[in-house]
N, C-alpha and C. Protein backbone atom coordinates (compact mmCIF):
# COMPACT_ATOMS: atom_id res chain seq x y z
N UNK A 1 12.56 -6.76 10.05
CA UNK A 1 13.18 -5.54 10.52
C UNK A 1 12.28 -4.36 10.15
N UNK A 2 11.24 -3.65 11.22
CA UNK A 2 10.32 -3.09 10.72
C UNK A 2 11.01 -1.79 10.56
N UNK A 3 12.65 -1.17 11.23
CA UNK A 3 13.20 -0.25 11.12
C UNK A 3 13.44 0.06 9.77
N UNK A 4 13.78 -1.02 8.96
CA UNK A 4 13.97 -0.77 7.59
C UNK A 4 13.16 -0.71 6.50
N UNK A 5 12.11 -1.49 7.07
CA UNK A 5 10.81 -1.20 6.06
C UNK A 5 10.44 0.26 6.04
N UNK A 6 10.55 1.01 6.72
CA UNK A 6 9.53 2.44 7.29
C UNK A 6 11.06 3.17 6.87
N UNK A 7 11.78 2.83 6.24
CA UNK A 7 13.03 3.55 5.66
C UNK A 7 12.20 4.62 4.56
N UNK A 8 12.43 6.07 4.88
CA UNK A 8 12.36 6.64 3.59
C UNK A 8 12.65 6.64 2.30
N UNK A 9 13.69 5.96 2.59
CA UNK A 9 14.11 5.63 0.83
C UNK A 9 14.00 4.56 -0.06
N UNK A 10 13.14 3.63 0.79
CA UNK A 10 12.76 2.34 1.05
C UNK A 10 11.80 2.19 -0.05
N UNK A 11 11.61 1.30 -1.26
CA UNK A 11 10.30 1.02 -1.23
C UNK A 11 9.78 -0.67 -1.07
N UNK A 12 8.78 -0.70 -0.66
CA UNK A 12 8.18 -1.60 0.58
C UNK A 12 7.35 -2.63 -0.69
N UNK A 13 6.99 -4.17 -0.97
CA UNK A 13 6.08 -4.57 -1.76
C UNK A 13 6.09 -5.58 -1.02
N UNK A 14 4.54 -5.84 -0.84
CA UNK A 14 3.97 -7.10 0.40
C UNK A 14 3.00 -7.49 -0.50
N UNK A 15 3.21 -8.86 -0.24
CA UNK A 15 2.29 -9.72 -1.29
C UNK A 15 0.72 -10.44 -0.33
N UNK A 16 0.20 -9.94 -0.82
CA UNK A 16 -1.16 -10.77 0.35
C UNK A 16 -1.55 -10.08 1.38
N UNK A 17 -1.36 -8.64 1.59
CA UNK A 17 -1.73 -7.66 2.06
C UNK A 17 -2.70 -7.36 2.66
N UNK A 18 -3.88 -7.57 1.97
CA UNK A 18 -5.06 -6.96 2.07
C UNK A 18 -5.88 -7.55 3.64
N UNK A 19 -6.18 -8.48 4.15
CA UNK A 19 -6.60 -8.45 5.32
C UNK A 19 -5.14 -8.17 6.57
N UNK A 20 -3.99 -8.11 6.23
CA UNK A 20 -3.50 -6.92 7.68
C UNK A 20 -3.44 -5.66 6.98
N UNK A 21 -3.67 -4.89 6.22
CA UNK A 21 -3.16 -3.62 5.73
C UNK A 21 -3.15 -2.95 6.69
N UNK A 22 -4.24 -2.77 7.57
CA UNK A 22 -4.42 -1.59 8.20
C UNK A 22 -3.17 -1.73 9.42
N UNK A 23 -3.15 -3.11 10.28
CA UNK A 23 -1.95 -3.43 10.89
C UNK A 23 -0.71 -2.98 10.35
N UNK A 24 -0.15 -3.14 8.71
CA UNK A 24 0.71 -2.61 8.23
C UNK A 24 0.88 -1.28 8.45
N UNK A 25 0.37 -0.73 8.15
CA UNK A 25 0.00 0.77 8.04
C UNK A 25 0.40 1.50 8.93
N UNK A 26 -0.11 0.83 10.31
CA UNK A 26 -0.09 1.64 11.52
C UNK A 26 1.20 1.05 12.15
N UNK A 27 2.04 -0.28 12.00
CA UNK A 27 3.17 -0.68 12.64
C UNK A 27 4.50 0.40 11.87
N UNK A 28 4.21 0.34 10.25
CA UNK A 28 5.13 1.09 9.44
C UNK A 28 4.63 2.96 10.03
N UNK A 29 3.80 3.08 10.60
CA UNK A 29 3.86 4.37 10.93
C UNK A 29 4.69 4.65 12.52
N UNK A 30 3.79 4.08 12.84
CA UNK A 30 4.89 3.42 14.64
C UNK A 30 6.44 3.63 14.62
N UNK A 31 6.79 3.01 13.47
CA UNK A 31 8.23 3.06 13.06
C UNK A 31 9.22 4.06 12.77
N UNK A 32 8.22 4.80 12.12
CA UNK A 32 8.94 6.24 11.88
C UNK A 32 8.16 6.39 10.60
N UNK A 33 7.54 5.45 9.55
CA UNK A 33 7.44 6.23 8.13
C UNK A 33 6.17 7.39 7.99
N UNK A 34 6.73 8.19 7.23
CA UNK A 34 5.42 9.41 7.14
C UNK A 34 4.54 8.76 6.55
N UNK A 35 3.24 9.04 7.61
CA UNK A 35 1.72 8.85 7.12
C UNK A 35 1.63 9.32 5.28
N UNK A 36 2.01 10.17 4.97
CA UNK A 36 1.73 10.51 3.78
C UNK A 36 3.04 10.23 2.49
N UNK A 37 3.58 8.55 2.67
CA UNK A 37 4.50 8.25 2.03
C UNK A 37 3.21 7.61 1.58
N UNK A 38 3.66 7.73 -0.50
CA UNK A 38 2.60 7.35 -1.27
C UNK A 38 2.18 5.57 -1.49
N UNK A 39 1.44 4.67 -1.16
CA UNK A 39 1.13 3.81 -1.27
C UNK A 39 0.16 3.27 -2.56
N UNK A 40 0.29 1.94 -3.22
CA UNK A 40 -0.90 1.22 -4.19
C UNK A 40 -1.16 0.12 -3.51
N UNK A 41 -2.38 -0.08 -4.08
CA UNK A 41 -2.41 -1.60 -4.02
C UNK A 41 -3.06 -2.13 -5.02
N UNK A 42 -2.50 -2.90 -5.58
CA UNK A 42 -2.74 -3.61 -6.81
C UNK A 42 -3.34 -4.92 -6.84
N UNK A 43 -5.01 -4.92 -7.39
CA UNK A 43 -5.57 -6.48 -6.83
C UNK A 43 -5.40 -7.11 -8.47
N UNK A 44 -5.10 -8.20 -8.17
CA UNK A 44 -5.30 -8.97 -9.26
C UNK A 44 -4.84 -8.85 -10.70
N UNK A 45 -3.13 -8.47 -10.26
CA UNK A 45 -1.85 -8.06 -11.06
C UNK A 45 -1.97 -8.68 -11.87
N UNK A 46 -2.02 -7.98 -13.26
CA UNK A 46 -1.48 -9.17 -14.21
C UNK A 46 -2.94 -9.52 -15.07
N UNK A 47 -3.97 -9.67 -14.27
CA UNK A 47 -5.25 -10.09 -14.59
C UNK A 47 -5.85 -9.15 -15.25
N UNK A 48 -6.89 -9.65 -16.61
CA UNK A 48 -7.81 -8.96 -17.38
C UNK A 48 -8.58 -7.76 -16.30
N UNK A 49 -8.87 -8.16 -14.98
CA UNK A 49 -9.58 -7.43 -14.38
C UNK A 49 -8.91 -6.11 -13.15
N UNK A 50 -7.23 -6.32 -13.81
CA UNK A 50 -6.61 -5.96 -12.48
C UNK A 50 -6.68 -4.57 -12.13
N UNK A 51 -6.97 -3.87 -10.67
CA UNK A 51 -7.20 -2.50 -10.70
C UNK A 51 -5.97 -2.14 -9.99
N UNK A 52 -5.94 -0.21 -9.58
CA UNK A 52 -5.22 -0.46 -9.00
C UNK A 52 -5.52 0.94 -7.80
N UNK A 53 -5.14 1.06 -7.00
CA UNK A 53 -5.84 2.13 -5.78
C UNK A 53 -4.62 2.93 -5.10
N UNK A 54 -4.32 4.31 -5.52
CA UNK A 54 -3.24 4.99 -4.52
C UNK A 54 -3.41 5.47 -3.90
N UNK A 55 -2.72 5.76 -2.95
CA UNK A 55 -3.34 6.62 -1.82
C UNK A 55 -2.13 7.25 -0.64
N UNK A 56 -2.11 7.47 0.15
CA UNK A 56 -0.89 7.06 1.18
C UNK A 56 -1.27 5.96 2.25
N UNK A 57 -0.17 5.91 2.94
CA UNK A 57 -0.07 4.67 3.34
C UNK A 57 -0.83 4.68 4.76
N UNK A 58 -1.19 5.69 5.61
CA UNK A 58 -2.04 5.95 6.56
C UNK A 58 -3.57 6.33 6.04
N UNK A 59 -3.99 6.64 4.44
CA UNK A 59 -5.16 6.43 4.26
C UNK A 59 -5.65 5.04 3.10
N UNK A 60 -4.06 4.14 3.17
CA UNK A 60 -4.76 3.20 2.04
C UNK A 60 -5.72 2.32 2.71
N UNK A 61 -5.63 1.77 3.81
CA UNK A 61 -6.25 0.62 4.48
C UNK A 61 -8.10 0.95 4.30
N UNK A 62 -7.98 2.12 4.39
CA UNK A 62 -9.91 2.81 4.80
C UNK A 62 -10.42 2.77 2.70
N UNK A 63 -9.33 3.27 2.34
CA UNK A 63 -9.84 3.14 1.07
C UNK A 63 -9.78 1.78 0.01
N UNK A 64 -8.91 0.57 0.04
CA UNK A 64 -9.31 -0.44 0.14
C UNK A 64 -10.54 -1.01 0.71
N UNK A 65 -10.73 -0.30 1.99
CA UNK A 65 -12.11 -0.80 2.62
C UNK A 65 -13.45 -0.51 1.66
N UNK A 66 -13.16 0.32 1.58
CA UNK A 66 -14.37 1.14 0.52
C UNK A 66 -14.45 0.61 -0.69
N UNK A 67 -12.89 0.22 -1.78
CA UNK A 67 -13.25 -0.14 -2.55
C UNK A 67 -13.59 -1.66 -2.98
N UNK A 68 -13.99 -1.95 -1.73
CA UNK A 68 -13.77 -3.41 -1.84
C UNK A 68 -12.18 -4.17 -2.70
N UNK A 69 -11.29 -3.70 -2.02
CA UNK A 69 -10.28 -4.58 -2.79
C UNK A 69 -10.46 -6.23 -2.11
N UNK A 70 -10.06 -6.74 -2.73
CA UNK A 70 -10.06 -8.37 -2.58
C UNK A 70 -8.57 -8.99 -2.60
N UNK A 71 -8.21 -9.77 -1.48
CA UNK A 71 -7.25 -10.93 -2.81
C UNK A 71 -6.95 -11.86 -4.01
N UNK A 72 -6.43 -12.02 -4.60
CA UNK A 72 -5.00 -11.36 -4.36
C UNK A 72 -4.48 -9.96 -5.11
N UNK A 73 -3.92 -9.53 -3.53
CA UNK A 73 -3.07 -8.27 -4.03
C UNK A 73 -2.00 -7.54 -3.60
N UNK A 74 -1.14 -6.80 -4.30
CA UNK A 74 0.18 -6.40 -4.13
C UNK A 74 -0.30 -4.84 -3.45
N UNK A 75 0.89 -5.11 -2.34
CA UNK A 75 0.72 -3.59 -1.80
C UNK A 75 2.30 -2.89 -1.99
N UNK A 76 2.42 -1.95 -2.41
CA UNK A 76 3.55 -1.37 -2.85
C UNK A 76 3.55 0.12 -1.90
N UNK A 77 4.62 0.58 -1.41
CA UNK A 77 4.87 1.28 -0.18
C UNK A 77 6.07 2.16 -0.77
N UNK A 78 6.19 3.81 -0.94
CA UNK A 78 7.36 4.29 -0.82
C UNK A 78 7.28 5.48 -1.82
N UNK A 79 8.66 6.52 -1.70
CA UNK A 79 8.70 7.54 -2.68
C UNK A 79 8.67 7.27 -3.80
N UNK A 80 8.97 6.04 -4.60
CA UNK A 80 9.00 6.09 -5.93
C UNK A 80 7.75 5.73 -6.47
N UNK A 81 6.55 6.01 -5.53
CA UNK A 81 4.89 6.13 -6.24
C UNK A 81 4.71 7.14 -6.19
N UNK A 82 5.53 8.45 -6.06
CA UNK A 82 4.67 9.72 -5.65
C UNK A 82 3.85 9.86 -7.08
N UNK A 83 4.20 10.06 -8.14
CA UNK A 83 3.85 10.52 -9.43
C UNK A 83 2.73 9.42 -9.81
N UNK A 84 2.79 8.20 -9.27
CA UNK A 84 1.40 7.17 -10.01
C UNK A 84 0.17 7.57 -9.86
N UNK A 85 -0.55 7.58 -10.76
CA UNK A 85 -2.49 8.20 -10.67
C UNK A 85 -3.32 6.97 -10.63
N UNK A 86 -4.17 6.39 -10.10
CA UNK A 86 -4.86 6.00 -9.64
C UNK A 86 -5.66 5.28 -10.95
N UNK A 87 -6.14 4.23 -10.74
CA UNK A 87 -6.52 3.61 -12.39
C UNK A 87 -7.77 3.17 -12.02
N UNK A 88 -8.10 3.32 -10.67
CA UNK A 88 -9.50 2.32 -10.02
C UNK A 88 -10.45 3.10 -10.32
């Protein structure tokens, strides 16, 4: 139900993300959610090496690109990231 994912009050966590993000991105925008609802993505949760990348959700896909994120990783979607800072 992509109506409810792109819910504002919604928050969104997709596991294995990283090669559709950008598909995500742009279907959850399609939908209704604001381009500038705050997004992470978190590679390699949990792990000694794990980073993590915020951004919004219409510029996370390009910046994953850049930072080379890899799988596996958690993509987390919604208002209750506005306040998270960026650890990458």
């Amino acid at each position: 139900d992509w109506r409810a994912l792109a819910d504002p009050k919604a928050t969104t966590i997709v596991y294995m993300g990283v090669r559709t993000l950008q598909a995500l991105a742009n279907r959850l925008c399609a939908e209704g959610l604001d381009p500038n609802t705050p997004a992470i993505i978190i590679e390699r949760a949990s792990w000694p090496n794990e980073r993590h990348l915020t951004s919004t959700i219409s510029k996370l896909p390009q910046a994953a690109e850049a930072a080379a994120i890899q799988a596996p990783a958690l993509v987390i979607i919604g208002q209750a990231l506005r306040d998270h800072k960026s650890e990458l």
